[in-house]
PDB file of N, CA and C in Angstrom:
ATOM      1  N   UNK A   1      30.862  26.431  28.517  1.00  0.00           N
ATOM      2  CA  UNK A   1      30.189  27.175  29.543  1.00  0.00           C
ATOM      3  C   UNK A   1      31.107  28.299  30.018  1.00  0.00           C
ATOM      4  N   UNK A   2      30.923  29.567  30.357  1.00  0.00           N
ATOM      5  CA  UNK A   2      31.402  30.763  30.757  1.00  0.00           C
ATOM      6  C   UNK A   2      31.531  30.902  32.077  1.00  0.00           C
ATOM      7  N   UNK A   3      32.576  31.117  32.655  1.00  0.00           N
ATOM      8  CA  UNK A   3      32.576  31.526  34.060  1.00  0.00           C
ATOM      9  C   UNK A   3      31.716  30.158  35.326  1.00  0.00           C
ATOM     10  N   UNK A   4      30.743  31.253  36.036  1.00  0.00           N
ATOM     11  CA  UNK A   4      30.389  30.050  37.219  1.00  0.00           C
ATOM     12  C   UNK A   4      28.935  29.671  36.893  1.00  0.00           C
ATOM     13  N   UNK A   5      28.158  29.240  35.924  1.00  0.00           N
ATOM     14  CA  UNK A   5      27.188  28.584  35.016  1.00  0.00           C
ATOM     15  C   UNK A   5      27.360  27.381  35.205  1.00  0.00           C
ATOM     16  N   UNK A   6      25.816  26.724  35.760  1.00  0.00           N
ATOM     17  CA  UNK A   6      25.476  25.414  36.280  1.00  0.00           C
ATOM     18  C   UNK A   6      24.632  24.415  35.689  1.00  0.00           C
ATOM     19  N   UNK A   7      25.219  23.607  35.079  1.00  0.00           N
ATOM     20  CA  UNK A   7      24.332  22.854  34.149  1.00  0.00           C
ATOM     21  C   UNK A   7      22.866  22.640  34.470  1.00  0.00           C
ATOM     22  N   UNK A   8      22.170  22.396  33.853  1.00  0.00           N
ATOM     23  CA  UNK A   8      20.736  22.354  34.367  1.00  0.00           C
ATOM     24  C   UNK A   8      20.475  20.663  34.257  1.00  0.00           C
ATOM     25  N   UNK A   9      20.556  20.055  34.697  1.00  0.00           N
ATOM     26  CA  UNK A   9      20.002  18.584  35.031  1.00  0.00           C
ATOM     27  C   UNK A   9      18.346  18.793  35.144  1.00  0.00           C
ATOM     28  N   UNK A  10      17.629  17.326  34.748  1.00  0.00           N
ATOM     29  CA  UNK A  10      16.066  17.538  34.855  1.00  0.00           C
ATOM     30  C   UNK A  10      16.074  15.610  35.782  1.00  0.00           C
ATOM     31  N   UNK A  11      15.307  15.927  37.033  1.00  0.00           N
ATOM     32  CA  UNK A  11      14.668  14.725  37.729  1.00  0.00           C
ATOM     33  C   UNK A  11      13.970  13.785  36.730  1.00  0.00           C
ATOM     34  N   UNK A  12      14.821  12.351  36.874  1.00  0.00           N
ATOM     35  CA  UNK A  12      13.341  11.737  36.129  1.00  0.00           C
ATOM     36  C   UNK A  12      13.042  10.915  36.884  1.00  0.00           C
ATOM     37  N   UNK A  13      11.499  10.426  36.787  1.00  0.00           N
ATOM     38  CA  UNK A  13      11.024   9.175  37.433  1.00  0.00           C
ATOM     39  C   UNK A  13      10.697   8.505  36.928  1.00  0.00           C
ATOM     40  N   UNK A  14      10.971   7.118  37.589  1.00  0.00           N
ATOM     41  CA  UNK A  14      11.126   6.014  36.848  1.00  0.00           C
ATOM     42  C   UNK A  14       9.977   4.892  37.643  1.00  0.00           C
ATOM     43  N   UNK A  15       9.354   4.639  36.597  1.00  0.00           N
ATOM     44  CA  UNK A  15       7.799   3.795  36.469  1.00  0.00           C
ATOM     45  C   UNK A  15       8.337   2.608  36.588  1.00  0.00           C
ATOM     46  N   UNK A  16       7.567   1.653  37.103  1.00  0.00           N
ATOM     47  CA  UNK A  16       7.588   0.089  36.903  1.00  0.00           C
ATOM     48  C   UNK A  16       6.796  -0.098  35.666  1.00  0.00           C
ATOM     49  N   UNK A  17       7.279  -1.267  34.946  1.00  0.00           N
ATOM     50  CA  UNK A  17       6.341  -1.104  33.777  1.00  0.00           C
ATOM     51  C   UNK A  17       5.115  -2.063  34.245  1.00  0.00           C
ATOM     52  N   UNK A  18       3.795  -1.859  33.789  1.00  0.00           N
ATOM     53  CA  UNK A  18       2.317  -2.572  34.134  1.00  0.00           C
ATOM     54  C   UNK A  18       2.478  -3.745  33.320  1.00  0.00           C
ATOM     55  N   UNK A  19       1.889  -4.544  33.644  1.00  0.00           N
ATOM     56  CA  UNK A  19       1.481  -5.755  33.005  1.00  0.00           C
ATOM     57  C   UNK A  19       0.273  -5.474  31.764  1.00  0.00           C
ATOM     58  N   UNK A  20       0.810  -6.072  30.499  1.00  0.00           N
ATOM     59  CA  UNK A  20      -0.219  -5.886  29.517  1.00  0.00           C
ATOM     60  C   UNK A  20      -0.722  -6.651  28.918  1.00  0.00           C
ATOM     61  N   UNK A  21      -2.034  -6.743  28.898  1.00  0.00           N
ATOM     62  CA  UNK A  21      -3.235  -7.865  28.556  1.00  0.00           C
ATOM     63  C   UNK A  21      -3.181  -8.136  27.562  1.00  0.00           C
ATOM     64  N   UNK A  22      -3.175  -9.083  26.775  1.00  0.00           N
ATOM     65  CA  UNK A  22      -3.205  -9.304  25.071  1.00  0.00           C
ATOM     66  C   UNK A  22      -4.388  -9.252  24.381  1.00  0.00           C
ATOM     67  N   UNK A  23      -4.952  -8.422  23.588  1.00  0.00           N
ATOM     68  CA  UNK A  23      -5.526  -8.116  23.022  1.00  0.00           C
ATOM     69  C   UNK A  23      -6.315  -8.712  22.447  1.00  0.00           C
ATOM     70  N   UNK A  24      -7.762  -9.449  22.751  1.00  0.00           N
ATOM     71  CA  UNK A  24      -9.093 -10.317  22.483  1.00  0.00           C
ATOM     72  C   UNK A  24      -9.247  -9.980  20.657  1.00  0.00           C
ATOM     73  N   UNK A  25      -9.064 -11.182  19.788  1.00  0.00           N
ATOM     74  CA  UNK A  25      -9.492 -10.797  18.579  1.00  0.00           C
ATOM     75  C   UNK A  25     -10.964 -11.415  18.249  1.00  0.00           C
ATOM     76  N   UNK A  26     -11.448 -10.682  17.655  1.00  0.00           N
ATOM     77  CA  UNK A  26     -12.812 -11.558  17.486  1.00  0.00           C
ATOM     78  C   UNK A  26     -12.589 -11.965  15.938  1.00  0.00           C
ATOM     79  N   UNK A  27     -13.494 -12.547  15.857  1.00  0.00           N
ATOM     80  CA  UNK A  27     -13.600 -14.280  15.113  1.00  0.00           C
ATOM     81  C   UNK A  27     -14.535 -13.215  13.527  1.00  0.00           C
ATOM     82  N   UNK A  28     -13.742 -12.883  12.606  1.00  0.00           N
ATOM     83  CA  UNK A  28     -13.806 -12.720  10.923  1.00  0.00           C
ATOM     84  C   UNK A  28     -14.797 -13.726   9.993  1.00  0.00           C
ATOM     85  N   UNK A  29     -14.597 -13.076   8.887  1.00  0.00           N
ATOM     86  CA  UNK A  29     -15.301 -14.154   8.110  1.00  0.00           C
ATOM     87  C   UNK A  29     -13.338 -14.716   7.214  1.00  0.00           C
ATOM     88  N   UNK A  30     -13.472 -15.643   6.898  1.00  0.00           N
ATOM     89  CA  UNK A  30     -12.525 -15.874   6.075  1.00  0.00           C
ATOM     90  C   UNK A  30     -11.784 -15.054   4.933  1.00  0.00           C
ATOM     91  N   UNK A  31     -10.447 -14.973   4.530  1.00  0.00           N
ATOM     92  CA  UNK A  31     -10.178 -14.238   3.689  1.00  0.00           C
ATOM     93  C   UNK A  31      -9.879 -15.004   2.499  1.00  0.00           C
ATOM     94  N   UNK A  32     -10.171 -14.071   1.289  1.00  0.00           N
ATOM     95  CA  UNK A  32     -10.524 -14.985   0.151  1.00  0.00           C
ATOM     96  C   UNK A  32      -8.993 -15.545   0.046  1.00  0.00           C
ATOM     97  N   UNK A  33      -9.214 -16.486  -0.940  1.00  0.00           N
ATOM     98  CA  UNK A  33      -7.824 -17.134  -1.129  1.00  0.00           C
ATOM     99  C   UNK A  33      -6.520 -16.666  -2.000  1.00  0.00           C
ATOM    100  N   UNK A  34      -5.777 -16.353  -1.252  1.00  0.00           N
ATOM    101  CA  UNK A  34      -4.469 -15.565  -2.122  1.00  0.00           C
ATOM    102  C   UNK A  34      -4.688 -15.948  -3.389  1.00  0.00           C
ATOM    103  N   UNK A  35      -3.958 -14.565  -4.073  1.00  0.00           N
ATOM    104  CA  UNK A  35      -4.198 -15.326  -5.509  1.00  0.00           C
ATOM    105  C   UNK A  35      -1.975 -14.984  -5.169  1.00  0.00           C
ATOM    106  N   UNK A  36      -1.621 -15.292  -6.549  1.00  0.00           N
ATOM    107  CA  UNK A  36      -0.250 -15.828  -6.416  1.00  0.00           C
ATOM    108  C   UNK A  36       0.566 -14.102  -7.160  1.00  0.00           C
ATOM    109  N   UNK A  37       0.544 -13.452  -6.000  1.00  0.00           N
ATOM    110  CA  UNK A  37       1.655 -12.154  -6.739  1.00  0.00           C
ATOM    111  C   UNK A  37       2.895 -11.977  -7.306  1.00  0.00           C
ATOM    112  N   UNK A  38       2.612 -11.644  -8.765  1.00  0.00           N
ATOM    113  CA  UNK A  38       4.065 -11.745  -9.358  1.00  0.00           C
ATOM    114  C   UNK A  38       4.653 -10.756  -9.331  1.00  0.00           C
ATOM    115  N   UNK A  39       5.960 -10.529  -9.082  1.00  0.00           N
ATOM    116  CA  UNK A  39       6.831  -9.158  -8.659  1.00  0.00           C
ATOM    117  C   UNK A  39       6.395  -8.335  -9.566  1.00  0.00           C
ATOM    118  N   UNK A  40       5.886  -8.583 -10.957  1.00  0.00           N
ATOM    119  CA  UNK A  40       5.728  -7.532 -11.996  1.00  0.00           C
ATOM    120  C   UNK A  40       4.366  -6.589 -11.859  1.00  0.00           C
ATOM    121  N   UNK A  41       3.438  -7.086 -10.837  1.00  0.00           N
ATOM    122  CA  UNK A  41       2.492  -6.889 -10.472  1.00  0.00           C
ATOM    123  C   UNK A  41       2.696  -4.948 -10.247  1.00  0.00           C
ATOM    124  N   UNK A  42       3.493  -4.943  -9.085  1.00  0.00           N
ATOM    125  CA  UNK A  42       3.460  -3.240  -8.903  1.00  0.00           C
ATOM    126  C   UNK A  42       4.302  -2.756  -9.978  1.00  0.00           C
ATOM    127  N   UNK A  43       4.973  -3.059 -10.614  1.00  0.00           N
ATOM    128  CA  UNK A  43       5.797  -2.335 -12.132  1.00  0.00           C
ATOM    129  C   UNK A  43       4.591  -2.469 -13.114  1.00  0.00           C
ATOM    130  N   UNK A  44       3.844  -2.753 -12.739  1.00  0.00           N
ATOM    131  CA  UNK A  44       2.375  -2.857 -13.848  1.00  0.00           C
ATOM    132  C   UNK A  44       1.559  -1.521 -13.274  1.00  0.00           C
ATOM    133  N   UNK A  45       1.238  -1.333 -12.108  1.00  0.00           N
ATOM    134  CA  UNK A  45       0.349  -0.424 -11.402  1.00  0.00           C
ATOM    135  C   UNK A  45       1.642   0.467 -11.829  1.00  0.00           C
ATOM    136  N   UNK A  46       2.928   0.701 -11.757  1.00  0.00           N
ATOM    137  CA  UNK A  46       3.516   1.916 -11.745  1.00  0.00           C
ATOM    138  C   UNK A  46       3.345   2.696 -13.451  1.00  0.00           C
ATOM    139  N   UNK A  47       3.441   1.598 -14.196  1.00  0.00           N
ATOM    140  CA  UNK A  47       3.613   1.326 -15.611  1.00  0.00           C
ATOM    141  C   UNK A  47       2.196   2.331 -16.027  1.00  0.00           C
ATOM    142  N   UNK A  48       1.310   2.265 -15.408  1.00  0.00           N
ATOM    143  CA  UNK A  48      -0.277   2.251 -15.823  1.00  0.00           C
ATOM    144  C   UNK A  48      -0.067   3.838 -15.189  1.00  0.00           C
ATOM    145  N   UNK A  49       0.157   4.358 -14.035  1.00  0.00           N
ATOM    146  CA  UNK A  49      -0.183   5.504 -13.770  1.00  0.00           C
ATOM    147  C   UNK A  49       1.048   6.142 -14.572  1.00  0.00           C
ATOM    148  N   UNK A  50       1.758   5.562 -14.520  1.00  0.00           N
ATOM    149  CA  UNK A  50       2.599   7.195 -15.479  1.00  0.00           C
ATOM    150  C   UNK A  50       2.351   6.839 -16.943  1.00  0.00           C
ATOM    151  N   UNK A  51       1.627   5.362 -17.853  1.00  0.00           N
ATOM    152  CA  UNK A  51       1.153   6.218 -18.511  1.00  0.00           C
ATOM    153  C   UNK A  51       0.160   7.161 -18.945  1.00  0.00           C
ATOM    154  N   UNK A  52      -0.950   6.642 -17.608  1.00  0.00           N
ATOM    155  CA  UNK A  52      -2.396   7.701 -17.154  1.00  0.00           C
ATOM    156  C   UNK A  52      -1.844   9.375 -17.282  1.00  0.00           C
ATOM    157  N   UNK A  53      -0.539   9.154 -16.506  1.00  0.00           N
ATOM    158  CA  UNK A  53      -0.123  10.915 -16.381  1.00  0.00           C
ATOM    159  C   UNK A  53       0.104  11.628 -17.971  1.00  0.00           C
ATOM    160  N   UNK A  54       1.182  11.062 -18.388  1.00  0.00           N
ATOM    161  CA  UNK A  54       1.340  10.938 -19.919  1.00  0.00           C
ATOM    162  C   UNK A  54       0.347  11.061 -20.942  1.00  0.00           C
ATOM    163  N   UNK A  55      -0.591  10.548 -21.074  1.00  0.00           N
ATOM    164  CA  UNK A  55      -1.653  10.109 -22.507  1.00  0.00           C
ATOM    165  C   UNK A  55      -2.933  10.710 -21.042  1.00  0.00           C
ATOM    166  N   UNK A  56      -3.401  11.523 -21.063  1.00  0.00           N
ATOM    167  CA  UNK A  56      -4.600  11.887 -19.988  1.00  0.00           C
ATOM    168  C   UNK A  56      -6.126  11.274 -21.108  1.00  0.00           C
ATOM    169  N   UNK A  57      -6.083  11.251 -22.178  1.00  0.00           N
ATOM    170  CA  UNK A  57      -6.965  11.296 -23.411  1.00  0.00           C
ATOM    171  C   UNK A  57      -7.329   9.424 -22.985  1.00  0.00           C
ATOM    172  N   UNK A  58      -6.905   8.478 -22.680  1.00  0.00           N
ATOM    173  CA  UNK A  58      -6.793   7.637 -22.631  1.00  0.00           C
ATOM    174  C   UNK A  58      -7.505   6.919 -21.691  1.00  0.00           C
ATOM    175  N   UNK A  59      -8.213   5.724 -21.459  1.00  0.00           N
ATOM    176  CA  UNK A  59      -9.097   5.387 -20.537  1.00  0.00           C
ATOM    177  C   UNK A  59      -8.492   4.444 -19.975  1.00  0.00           C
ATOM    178  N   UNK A  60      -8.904   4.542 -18.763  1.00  0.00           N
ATOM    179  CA  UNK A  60      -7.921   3.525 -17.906  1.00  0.00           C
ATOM    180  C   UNK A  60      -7.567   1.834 -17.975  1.00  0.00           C
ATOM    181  N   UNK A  61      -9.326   1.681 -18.566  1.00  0.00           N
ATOM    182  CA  UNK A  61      -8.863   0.190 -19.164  1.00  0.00           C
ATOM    183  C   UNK A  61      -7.951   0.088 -20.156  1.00  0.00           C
ATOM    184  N   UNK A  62      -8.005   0.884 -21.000  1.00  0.00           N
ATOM    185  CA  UNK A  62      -7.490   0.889 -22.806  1.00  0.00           C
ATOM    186  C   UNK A  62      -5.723   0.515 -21.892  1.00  0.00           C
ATOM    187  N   UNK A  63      -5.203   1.526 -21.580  1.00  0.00           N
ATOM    188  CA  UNK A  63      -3.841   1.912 -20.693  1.00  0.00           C
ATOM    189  C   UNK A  63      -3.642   0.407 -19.917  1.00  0.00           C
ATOM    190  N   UNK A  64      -4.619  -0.062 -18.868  1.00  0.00           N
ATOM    191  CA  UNK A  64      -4.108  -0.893 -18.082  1.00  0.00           C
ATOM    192  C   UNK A  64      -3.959  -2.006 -19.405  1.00  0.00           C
ATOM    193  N   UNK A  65      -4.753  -2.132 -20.216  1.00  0.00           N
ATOM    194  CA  UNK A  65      -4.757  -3.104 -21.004  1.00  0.00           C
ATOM    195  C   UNK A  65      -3.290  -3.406 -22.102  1.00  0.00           C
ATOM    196  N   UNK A  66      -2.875  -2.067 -22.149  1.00  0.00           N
ATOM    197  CA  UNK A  66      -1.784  -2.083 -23.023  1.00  0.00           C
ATOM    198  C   UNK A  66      -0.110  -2.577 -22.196  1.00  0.00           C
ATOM    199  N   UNK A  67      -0.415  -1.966 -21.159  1.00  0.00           N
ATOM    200  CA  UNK A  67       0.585  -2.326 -19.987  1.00  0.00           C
ATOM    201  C   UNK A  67       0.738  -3.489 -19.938  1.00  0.00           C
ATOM    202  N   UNK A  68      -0.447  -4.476 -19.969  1.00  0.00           N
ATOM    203  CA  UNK A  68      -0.320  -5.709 -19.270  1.00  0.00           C
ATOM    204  C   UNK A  68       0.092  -6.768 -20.387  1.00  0.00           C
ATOM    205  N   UNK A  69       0.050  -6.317 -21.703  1.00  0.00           N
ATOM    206  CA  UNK A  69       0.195  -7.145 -22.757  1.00  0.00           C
ATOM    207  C   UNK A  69       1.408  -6.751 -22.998  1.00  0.00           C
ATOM    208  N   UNK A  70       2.262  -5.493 -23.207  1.00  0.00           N
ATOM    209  CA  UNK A  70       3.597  -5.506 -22.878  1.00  0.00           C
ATOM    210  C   UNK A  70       4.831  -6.090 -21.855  1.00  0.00           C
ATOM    211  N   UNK A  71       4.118  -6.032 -21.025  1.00  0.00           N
ATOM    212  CA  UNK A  71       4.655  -6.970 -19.501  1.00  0.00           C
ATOM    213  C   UNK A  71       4.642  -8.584 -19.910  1.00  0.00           C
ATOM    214  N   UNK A  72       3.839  -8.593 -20.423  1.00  0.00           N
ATOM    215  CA  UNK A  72       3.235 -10.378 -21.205  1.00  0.00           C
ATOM    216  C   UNK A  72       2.570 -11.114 -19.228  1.00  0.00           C
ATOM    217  N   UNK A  73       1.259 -10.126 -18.931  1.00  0.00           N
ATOM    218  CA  UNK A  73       0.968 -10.534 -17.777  1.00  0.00           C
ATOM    219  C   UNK A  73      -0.224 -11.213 -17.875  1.00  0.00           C
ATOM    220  N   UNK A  74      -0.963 -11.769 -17.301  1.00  0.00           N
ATOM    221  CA  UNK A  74      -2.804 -12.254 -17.965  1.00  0.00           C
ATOM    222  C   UNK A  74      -3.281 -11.531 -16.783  1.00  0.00           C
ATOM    223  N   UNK A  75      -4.104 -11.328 -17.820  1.00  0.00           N
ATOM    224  CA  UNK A  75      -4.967  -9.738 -17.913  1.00  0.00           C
ATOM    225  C   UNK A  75      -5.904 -10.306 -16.567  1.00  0.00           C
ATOM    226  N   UNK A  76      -6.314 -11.407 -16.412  1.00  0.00           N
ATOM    227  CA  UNK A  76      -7.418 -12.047 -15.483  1.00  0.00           C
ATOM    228  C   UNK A  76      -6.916 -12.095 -14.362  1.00  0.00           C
ATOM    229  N   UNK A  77      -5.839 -13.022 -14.196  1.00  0.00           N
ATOM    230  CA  UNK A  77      -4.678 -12.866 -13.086  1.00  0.00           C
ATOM    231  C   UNK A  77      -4.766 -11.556 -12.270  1.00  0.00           C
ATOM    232  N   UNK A  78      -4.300 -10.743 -13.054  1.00  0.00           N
ATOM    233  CA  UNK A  78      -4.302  -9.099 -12.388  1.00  0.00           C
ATOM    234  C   UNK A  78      -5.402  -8.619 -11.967  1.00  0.00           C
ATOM    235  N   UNK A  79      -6.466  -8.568 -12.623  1.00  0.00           N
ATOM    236  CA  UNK A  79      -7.527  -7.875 -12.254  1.00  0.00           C
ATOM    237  C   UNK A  79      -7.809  -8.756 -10.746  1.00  0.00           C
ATOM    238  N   UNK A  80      -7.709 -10.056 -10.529  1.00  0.00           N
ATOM    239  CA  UNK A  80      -7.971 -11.001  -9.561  1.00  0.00           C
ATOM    240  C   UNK A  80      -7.308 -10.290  -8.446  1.00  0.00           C
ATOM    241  N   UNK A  81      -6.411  -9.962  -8.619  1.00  0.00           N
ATOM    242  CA  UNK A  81      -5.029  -9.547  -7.795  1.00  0.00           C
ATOM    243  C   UNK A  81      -5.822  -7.790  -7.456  1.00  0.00           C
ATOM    244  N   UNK A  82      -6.343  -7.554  -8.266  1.00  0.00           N
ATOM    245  CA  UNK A  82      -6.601  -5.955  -7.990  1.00  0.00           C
ATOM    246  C   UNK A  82      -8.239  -5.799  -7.371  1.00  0.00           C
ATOM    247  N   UNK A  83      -8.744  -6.777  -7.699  1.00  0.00           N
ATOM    248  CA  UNK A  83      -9.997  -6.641  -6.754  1.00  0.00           C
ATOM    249  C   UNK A  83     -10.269  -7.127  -5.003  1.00  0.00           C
ATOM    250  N   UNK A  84      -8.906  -8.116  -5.445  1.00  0.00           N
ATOM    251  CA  UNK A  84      -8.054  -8.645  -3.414  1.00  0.00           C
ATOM    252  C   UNK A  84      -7.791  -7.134  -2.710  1.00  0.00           C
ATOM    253  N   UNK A  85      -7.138  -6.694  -3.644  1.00  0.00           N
ATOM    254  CA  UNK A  85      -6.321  -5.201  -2.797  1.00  0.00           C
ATOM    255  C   UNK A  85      -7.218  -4.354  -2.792  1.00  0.00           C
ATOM    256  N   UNK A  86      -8.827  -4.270  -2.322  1.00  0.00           N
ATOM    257  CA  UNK A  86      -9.583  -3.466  -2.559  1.00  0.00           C
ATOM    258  C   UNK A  86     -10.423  -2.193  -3.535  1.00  0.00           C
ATOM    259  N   UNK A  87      -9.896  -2.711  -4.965  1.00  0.00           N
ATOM    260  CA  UNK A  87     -10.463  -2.498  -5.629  1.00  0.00           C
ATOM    261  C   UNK A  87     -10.021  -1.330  -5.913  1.00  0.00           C
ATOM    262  N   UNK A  88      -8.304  -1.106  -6.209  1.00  0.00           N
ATOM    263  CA  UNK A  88      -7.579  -0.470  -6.910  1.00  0.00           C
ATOM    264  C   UNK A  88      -7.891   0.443  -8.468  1.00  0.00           C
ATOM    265  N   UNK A  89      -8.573  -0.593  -9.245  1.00  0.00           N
ATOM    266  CA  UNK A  89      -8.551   0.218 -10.249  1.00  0.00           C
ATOM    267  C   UNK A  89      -9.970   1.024 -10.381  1.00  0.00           C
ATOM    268  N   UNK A  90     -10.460   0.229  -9.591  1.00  0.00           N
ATOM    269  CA  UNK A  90     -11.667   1.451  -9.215  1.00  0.00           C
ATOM    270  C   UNK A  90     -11.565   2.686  -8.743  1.00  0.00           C
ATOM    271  N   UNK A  91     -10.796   2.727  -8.105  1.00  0.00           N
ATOM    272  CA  UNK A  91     -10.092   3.695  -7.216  1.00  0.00           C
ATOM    273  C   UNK A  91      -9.314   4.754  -8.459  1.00  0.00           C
ATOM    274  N   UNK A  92      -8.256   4.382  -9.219  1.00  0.00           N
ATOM    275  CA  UNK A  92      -7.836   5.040 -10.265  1.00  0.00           C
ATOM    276  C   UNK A  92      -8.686   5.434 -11.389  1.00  0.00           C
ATOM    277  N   UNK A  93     -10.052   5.096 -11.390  1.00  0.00           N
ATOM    278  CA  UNK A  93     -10.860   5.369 -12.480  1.00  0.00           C
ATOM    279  C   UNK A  93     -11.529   6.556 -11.865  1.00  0.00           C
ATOM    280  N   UNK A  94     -12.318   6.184 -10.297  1.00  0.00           N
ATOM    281  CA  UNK A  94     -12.651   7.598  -9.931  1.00  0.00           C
ATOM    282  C   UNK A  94     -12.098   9.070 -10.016  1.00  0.00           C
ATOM    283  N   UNK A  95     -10.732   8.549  -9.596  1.00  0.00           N
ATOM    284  CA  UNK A  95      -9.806  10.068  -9.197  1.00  0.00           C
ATOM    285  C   UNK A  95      -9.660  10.612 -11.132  1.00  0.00           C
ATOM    286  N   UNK A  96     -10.054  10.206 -12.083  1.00  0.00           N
ATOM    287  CA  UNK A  96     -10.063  11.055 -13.225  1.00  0.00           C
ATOM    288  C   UNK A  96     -10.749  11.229 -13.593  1.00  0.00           C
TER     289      UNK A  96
END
């Protein structure tokens, strides 16, 4: 600071904090039953889009299909696993 220059301070005020109500959940239908995720699961989804990026000529089943037999994953398993997570490969079939 230079010469006779006065810091600028700012007032604060200080709140009591409110009391907060916990949040009423209402009552779902059940969620289907886990299926059992194997770590290789997202190295499979990663596996599949870069080789989607790679081979564009290629259909997404043909690709997921080749992925999953390299991985040595069952093919049923996964898809089980991908229709839980909202329906992922649906999702990757649209966007091409």
């Amino acid at each position: 600071m230079r010469g006779r220059q006065r810091v600028k301070t700012a007032v604060v005020d200080l709140v009591e904090p409110t009391e907060v109500v916990p949040a009423v959940r209402t009552a779902t239908a059940p969620p289907a039953p886990p299926v059992d995720v194997d770590p290789l699961y997202g190295v499979a989804l990663l596996k599949t889009a870069f080789e989607l990026k790679r081979r564009p000529e290629g259909s997404v089943e043909e690709v997921l299909s080749g992925v999953l037999a390299r991985l040595r994953i069952d093919e049923d398993e996964f898809r089980a696993f991908l229709s839980q997570q909202g329906g992922l490969l649906a999702a990757l079939g649209q966007k091409r």
